[in-house]
Protein backbone atom coordinates (compact mmCIF):
# COMPACT_ATOMS: atom_id res chain seq x y z
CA UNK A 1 -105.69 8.57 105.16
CA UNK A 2 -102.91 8.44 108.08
CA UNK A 3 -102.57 12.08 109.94
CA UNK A 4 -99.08 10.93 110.09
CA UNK A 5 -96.95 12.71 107.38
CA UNK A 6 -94.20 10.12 106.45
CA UNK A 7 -91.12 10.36 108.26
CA UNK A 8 -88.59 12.79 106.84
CA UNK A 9 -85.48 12.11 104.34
CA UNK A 10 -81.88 11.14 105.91
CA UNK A 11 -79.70 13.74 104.25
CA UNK A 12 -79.37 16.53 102.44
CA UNK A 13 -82.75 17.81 100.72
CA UNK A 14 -80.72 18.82 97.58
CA UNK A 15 -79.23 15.38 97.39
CA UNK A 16 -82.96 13.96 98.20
CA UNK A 17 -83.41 13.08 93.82
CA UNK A 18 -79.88 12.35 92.93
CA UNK A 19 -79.53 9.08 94.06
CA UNK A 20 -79.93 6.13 92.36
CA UNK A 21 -81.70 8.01 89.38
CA UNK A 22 -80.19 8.91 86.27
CA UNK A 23 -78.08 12.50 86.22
CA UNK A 24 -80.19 15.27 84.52
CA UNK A 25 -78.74 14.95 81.16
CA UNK A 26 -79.27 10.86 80.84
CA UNK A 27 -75.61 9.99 80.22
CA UNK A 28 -73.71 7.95 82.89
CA UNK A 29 -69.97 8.60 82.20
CA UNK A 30 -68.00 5.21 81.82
CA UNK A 31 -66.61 4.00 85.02
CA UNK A 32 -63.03 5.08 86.24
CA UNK A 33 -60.54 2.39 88.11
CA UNK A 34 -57.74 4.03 89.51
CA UNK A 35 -54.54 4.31 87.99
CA UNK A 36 -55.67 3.32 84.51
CA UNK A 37 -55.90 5.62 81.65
CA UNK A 38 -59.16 7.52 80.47
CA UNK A 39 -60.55 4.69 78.35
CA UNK A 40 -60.67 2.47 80.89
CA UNK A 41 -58.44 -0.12 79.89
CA UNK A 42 -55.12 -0.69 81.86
CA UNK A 43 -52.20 0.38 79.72
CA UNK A 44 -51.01 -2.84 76.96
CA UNK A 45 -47.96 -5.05 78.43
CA UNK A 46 -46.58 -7.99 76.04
CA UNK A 47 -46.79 -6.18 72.64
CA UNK A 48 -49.99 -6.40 72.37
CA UNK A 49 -52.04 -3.51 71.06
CA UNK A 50 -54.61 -1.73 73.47
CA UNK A 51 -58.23 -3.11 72.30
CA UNK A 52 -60.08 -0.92 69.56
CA UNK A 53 -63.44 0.63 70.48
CA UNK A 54 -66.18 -1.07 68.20
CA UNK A 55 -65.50 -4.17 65.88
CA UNK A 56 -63.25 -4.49 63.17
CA UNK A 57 -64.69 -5.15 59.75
CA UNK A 58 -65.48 -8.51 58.81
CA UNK A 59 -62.32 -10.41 57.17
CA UNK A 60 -61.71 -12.87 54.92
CA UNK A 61 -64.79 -12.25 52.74
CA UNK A 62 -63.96 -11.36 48.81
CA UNK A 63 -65.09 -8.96 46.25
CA UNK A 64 -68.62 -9.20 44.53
CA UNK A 65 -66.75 -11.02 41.74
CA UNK A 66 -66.25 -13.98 44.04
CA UNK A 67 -66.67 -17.23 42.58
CA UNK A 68 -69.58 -19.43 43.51
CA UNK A 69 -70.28 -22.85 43.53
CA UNK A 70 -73.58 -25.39 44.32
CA UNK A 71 -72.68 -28.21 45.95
CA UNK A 72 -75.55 -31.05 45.47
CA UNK A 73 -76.02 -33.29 48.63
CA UNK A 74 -77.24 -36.79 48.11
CA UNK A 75 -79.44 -37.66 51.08
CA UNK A 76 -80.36 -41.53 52.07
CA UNK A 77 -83.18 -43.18 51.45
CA UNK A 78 -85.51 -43.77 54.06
CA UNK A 79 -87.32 -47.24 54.32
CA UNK A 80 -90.18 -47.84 56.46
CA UNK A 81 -90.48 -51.58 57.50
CA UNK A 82 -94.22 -52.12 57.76
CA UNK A 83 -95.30 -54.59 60.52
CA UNK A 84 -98.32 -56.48 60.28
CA UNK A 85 -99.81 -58.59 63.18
CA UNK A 86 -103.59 -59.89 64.05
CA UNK A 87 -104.90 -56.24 63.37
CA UNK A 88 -106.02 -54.19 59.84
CA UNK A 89 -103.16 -52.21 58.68
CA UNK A 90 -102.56 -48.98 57.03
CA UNK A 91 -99.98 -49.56 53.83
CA UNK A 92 -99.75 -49.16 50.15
CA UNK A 93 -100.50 -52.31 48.09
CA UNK A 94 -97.44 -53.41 46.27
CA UNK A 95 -99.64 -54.86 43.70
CA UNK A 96 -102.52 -51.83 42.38
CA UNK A 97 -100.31 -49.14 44.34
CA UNK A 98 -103.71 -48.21 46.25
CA UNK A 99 -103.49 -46.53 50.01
CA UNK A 100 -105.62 -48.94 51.87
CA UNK A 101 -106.46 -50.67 54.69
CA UNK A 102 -105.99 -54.42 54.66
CA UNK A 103 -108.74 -57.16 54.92
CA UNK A 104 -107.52 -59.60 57.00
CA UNK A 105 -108.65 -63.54 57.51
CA UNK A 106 -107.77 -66.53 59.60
CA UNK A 107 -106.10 -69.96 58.53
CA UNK A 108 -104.52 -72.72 60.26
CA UNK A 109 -100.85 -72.11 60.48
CA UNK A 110 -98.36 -74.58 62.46
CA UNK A 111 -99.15 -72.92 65.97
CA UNK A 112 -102.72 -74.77 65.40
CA UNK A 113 -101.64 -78.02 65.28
CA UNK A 114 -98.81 -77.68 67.87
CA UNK A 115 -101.36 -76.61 70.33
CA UNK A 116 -103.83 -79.61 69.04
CA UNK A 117 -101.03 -82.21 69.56
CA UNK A 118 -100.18 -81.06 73.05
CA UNK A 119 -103.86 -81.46 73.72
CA UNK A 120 -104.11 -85.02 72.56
CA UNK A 121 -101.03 -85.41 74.84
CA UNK A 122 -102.45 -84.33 77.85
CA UNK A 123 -105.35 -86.09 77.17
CA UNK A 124 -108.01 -83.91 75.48
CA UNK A 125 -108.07 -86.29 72.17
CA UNK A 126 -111.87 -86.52 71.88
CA UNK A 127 -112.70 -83.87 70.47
CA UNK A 128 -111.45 -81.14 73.03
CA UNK A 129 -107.98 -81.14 70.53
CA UNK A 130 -109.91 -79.87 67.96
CA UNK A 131 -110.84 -76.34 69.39
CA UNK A 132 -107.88 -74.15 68.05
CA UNK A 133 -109.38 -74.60 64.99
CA UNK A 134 -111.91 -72.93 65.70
CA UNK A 135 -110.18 -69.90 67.54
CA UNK A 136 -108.73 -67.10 65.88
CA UNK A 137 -106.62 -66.83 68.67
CA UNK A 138 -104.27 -69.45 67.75
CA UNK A 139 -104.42 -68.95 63.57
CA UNK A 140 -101.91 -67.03 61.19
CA UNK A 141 -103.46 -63.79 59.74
CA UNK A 142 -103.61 -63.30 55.88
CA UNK A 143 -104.11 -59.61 55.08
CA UNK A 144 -105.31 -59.10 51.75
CA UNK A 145 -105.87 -56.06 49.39
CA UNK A 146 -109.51 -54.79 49.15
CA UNK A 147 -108.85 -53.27 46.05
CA UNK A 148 -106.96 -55.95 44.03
CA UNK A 149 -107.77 -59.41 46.29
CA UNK A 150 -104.27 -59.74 46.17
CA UNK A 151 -102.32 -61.21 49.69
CA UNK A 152 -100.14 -58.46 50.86
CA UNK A 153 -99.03 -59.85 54.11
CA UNK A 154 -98.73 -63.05 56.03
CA UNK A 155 -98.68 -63.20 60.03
CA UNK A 156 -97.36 -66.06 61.92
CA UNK A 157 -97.99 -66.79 64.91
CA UNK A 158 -94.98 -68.96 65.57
């Protein structure tokens, strides 16, 4: 510890706890603005009352024997437009009803034999033409039900 003893209080030692604390008893009387009357407010010009201290009860609401009434809502339908592409999907089978995941398999769709044709056009008509059968790259997608067997989508790939 310092040997210093703080430096004294500026002011009077009785007013050394009064300031900026609460008076003894708590209560902080409302603030006064001079030349209005004890409430605070200024005095009411126009007609218009002076303003009421606390709120007025709540209006417009009835007796107990107030009538009541349901009102039923209709709300839309929501549709969910499924998308299928070269990947398993998630769905319902419109067929059996099932949750499943679709089985999917490859066959030649138009894409295949534009992209053979343009081949034989460029040249590639030995036998080179005949690879995008063989890729599933360039083939539609069939997905199927595993439940039922049943063909639930069909993916172009034109």
């Amino acid at each position: 510890m310092s040997e210093n003893a703080p430096p004294p209080y500026p002011g009077n030692p009785e007013d050394k706890g009064n300031q900026g604390y609460p008076p003894p008893g708590g209560y902080y009387p409302p603030p006064q603005q001079p030349g209005y009357p004890p409430g605070g407010y200024p005095p009411p010009q126009g007609g218009y009352p002076p303003p009421q201290a606390g709120y007025p009860p709540p209006g417009g609401y009835q007796s107990s024997q107030a009538n009541t009434s349901t009102i039923v809502v209709a709300q839309p339908t929501v549709t969910l437009v499924q998308t299928f592409n070269a990947v398993p999907v998630r769905c319902s089978c419109p067929h059996c009803r099932a949750d499943i995941v679709t089985a999917t398999r490859y066959e030649t769709g138009t894409f295949t034999w534009i992209i053979c044709v343009i081949l034989c056009v460029v040249g590639c008509w030995l036998g080179c033409c005949l690879i995008p059968f063989c890729m599933d790259g360039c083939q539609d997608v069939i997905h199927t039900c595993p439940n039922c067997q049943q063909q639930v989508a069909r993916w172009n790939r034109m």
